[in-house]
Each structure stands twice: as structure tokens, then as C-alpha cells.
Protein backbone atom coordinates (compact mmCIF):
# COMPACT_ATOMS: atom_id res chain seq x y z
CA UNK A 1 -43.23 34.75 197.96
CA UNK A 2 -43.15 38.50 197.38
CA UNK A 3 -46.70 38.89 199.16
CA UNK A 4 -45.97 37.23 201.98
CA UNK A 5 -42.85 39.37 202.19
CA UNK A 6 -44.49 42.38 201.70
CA UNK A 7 -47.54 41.12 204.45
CA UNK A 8 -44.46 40.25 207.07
CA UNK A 9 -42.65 43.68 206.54
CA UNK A 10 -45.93 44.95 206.91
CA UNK A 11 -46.98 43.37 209.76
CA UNK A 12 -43.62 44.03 211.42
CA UNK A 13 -43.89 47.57 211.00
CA UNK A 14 -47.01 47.39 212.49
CA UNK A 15 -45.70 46.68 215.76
CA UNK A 16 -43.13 48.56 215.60
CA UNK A 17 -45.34 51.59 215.18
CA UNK A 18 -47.32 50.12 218.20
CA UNK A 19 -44.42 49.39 220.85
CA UNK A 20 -43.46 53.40 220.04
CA UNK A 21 -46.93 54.56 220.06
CA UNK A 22 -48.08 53.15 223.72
CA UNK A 23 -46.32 55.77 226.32
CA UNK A 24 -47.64 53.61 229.44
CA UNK A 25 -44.49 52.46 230.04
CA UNK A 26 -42.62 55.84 229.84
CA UNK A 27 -45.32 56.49 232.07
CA UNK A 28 -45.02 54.27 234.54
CA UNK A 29 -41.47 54.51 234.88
CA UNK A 30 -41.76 58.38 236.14
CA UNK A 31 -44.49 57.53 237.92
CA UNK A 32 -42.21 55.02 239.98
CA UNK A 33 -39.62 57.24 239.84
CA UNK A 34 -41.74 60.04 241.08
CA UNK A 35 -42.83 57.45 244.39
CA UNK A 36 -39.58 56.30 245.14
CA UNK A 37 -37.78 59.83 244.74
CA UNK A 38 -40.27 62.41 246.00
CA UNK A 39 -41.85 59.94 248.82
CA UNK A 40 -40.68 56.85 250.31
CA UNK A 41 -36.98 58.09 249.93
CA UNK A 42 -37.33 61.36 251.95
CA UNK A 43 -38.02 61.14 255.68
CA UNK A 44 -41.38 62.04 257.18
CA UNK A 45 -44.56 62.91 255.47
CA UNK A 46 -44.72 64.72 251.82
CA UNK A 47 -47.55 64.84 249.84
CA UNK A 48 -46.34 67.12 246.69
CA UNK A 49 -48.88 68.85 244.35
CA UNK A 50 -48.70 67.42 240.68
CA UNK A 51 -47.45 70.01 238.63
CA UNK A 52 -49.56 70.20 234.69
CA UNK A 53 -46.48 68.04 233.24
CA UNK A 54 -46.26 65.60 235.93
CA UNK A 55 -50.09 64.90 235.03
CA UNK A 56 -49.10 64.30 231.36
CA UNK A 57 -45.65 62.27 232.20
CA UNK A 58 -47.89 60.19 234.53
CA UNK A 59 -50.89 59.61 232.16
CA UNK A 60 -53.55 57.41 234.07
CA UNK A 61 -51.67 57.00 236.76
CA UNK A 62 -51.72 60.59 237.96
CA UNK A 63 -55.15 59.47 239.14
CA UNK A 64 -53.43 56.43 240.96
CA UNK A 65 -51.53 59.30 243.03
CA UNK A 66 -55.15 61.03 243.58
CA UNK A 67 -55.83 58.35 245.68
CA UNK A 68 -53.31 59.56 248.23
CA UNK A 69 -53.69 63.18 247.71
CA UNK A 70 -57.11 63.41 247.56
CA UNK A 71 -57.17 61.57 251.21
CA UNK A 72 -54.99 64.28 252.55
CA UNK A 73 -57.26 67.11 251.04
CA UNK A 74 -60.00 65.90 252.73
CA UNK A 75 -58.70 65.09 255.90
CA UNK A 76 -57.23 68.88 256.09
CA UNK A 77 -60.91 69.60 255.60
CA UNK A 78 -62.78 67.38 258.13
CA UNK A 79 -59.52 66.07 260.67
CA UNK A 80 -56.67 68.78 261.13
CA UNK A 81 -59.37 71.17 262.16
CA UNK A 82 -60.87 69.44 264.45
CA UNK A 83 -57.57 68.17 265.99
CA UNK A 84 -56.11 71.87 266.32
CA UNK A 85 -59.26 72.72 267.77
CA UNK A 86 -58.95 70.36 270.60
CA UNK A 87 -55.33 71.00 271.25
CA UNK A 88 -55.89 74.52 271.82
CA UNK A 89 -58.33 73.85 274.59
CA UNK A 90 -55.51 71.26 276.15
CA UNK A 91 -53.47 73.67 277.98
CA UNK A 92 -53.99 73.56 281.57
CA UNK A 93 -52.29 75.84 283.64
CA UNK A 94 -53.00 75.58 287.10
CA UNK A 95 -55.49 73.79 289.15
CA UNK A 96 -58.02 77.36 289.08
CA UNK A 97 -58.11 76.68 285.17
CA UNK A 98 -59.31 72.86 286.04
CA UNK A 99 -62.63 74.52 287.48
CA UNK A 100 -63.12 77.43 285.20
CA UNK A 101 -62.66 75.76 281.93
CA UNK A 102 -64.56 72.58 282.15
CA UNK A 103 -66.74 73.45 278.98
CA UNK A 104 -63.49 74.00 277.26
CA UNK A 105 -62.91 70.40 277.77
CA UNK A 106 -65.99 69.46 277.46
CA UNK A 107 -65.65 70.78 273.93
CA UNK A 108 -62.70 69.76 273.17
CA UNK A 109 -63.83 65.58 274.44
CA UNK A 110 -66.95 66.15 271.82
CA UNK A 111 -64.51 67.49 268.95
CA UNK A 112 -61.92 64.24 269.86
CA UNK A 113 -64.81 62.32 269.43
CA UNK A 114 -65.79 63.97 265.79
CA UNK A 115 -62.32 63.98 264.74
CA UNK A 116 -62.05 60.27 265.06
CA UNK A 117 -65.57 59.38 262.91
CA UNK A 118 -64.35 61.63 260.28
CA UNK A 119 -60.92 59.80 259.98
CA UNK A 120 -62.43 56.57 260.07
CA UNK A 121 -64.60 57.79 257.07
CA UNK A 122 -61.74 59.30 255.16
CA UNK A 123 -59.86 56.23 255.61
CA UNK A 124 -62.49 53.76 254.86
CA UNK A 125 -62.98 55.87 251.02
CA UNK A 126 -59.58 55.57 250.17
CA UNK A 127 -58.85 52.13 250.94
CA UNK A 128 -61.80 51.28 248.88
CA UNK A 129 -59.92 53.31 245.77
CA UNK A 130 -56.84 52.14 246.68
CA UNK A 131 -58.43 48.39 246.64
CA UNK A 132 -59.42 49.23 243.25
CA UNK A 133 -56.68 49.91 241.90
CA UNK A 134 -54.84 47.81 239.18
CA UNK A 135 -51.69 47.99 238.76
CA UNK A 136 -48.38 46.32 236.93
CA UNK A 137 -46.11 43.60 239.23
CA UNK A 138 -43.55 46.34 239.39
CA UNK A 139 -45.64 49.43 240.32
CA UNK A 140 -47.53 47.76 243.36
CA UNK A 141 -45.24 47.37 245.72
CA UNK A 142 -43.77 50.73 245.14
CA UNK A 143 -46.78 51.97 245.30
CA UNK A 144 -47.91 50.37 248.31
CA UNK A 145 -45.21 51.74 250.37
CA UNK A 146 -46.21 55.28 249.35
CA UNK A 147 -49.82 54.71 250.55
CA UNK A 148 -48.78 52.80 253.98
CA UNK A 149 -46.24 55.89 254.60
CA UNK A 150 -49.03 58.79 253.49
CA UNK A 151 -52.28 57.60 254.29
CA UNK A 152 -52.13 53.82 256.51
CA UNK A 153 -49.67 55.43 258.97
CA UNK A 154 -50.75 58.98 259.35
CA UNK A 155 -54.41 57.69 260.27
CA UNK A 156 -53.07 55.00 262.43
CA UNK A 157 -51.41 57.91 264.07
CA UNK A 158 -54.24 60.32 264.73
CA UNK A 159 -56.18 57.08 265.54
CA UNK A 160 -53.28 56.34 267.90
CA UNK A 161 -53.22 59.63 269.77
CA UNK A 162 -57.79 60.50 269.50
CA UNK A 163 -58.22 58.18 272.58
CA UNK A 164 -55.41 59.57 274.60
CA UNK A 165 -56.68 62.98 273.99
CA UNK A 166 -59.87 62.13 274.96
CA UNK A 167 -58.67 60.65 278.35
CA UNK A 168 -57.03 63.87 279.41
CA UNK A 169 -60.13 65.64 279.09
CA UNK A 170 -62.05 63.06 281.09
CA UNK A 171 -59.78 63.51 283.44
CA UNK A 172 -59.39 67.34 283.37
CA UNK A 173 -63.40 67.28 283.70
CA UNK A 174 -63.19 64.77 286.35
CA UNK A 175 -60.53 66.96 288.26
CA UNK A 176 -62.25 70.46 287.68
CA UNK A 177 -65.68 68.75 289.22
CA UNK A 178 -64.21 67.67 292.16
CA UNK A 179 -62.51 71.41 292.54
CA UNK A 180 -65.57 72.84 291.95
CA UNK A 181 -67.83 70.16 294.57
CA UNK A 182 -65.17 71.18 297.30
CA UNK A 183 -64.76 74.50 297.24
CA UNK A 184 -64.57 75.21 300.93
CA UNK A 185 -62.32 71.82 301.41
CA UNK A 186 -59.85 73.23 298.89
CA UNK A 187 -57.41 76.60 298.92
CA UNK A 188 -56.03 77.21 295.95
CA UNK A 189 -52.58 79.31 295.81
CA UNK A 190 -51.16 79.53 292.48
CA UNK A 191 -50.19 75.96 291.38
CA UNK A 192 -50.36 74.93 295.11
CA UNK A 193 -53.25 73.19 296.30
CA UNK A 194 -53.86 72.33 300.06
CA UNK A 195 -56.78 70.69 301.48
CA UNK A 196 -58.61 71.17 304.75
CA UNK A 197 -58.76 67.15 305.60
CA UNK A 198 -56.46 64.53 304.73
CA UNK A 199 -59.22 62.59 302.69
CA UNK A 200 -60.15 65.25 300.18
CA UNK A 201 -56.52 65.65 299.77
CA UNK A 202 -55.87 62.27 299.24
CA UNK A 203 -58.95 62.61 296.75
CA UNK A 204 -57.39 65.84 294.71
CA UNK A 205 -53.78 63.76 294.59
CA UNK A 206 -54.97 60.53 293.15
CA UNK A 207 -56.92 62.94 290.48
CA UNK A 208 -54.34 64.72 289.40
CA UNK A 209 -51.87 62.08 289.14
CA UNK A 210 -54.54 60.38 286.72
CA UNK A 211 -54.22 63.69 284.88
CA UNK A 212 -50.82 63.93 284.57
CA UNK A 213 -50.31 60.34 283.70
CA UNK A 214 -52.52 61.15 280.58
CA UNK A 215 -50.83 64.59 279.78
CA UNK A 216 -47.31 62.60 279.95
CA UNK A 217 -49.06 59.81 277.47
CA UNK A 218 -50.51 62.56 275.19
CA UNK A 219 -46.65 63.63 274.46
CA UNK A 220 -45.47 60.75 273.94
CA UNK A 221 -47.70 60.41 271.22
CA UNK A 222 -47.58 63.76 270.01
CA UNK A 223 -43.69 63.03 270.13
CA UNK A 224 -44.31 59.83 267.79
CA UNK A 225 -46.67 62.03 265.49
CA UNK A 226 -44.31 64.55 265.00
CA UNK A 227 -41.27 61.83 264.11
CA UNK A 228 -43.97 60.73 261.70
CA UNK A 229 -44.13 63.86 259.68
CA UNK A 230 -40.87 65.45 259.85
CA UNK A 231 -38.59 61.62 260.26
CA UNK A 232 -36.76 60.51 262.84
CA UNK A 233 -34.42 63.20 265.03
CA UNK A 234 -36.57 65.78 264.10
């Protein structure tokens, strides 16, 4: 009797020395809290930088939230630049500007282009991470939302808005030809434009109104983009 006593107390101490001495659910639960607090509860897009005790609270699953960050790194690297880039060649402002910047646009329709394969890549590496990823019933979900809000979404975005983009510069091209193949047909005065004949007006009109229909569908979506990362009524 006193053995198996001794071998219970024993064994009974055992596990109490293990229950103390696994910190993955300490973990865990900041890592949750960390999700809920410092992401899906504040409006728009934040991707915070781990500080050295976050990484220890978190254990392992600091590398769970590398996932995410890691996909924003590298899309600052190959995306945002490419994106800004383009933007800054999208500002038309008068029909003169349609002619003398068409390898602006030209440019900026390649860089659209190489925006969009670089996103697709940067998404396509962290949904395989994020695929491999296991993790507890209670983490997933949490966790999930995080990743739709920070790294589904924003690329949906930009994915959302590359096409548009590259329609205005078609169009922009397609406008600044047509200035420059009817240079005698057209006078140019300002923002006024008047034609010699009533066809190569009609011509210039249906062009532009092409244009501006993109321009008006590129804010829209810029307009969405920035709800995205700053919340709604921003």
C-alpha cells in the first residue's frame, strides 16, 4: 500500500509539474488577444511590428503572425512601388498632355501589368504558409479573420483596382494617338478642344468620354482602397 501511494503522489506531481511547465497556452491566449485587440477590432489595415517580448509571450506562434507580416514586407518591396509609380504618371491635365505624355502611359500600362504578377506571387506564397499552418479549434478562426482582413482583402483590392488602372492608360494612349494622327483636324485651347469637321469631333468626344468613364471608375476604387486601410468614413 505505501508504494503505490508513494508511485500515485508521484505520478501526480508529475503532472502537475507538466500542466505548469507547458506555456503554450499562456501563449496562445496573448496571441489571440494580440489578433483580436491590435487587428480585427480596430478599423482599417494595421500590421504592427512584434516587439522582443511579444516574440517570447507568443512563442511559436510569433511565426504564425510572420505569415501576415512577412506578406506585407514583401509586397512594400515588389507592389507599393510599382503602384505609386503608375499613379504618378496618371495625372492628366489637359488634352496637350494626352499627346505629349503617351510614353508616360505607356510606362505606367507596363508597370500595372508588373504590379499585378508580383501580387499574384506574393499572394500565392502566403496562402501556401498560411495553408500550412496548424492551429488549436480556438485560434483558427481568430486567426483567419486577421489574415482575410491583412492579406485576402488588401490583394483582392489592388487586384480589384490593377485592371482599372490599366484601362485608363489604354485609353489615355488611345486618346493621345488620335491627337497626335490629327493634328491639323484638331485646335487645342487650354482644356478646350474644337475640331475642324464634325466627324473627327465626334471621334475626339466618344474618346474622351471612354477616358473619363475609366478615370471616374479608377476613384471609385481608389475610394474603396482607401476605406480599406483607414475603415469606413475615413
Amino acid at each position: 500500500m505505501p508504494n503505490k501511494l508513494t508511485l500515485g503522489l508521484t505520478l501526480a506531481a508529475m503532472t502537475a509539474l507538466a500542466a505548469c511547465g507547458d506555456p503554450e497556452p499562456e501563449q496562445r491566449k496573448a496571441f489571440l488577444s494580440f489578433l483580436q485587440t491590435r487587428i480585427i477590432d480596430k478599423p482599417g489595415i494595421h500590421v504592427p511590428i512584434l516587439t522582443p517580448d511579444e516574440r517570447k509571450a507568443f512563442g511559436p506562434y510569433a511565426e504564425h503572425y510572420a505569415v501576415i507580416s512577412n506578406f506585407h514586407k514583401v509586397m512594400n518591396e515588389s507592389v507599393s512601388p510599382k503602384f505609386s509609380s503608375a499613379v504618378s504618371k496618371a495625372s492628366i491635365h489637359s488634352a496637350a498632355d494626352l499627346a505629349a505624355r503617351r510614353d508616360d502611359f505607356k510606362i505606367a500600362k507596363t508597370t500595372i501589368g508588373e504590379m499585378n504578377a508580383a501580387l499574384g506571387g506574393d499572394l500565392t506564397q502566403a496562402d501556401a504558409e498560411h495553408g500550412k499552418l496548424s492551429q488549436p479549434a480556438d485560434l483558427k478562426p481568430v486567426y483567419d479573420k486577421a489574415y482575410d482582413r491583412l492579406v485576402t482583402s488588401v490583394a483582392a483590392t489592388f487586384r480589384e483596382i490593377a485592371p482599372i488602372a490599366d484601362r485608363v492608360f489604354a485609353d489615355a494612349l488611345d486618346l493621345g494617338d488620335y491627337i497626335d494622327q490629327h493634328k491639323t483636324g484638331l485646335k487645342i485651347t487650354g482644356p478646350v478642344v474644337q475640331a475642324t469637321d464634325a466627324a473627327t469631333q465626334k471621334a475626339f468626344n466618344a474618346k474622351l468620354q471612354a477616358l473619363q468613364s475609366s478615370q471616374q471608375a479608377v476613384n471609385a476604387a481608389q475610394a474603396k482602397f482607401r476605406e480599406l486601410i483607414y475603415g469606413a468614413g475615413r
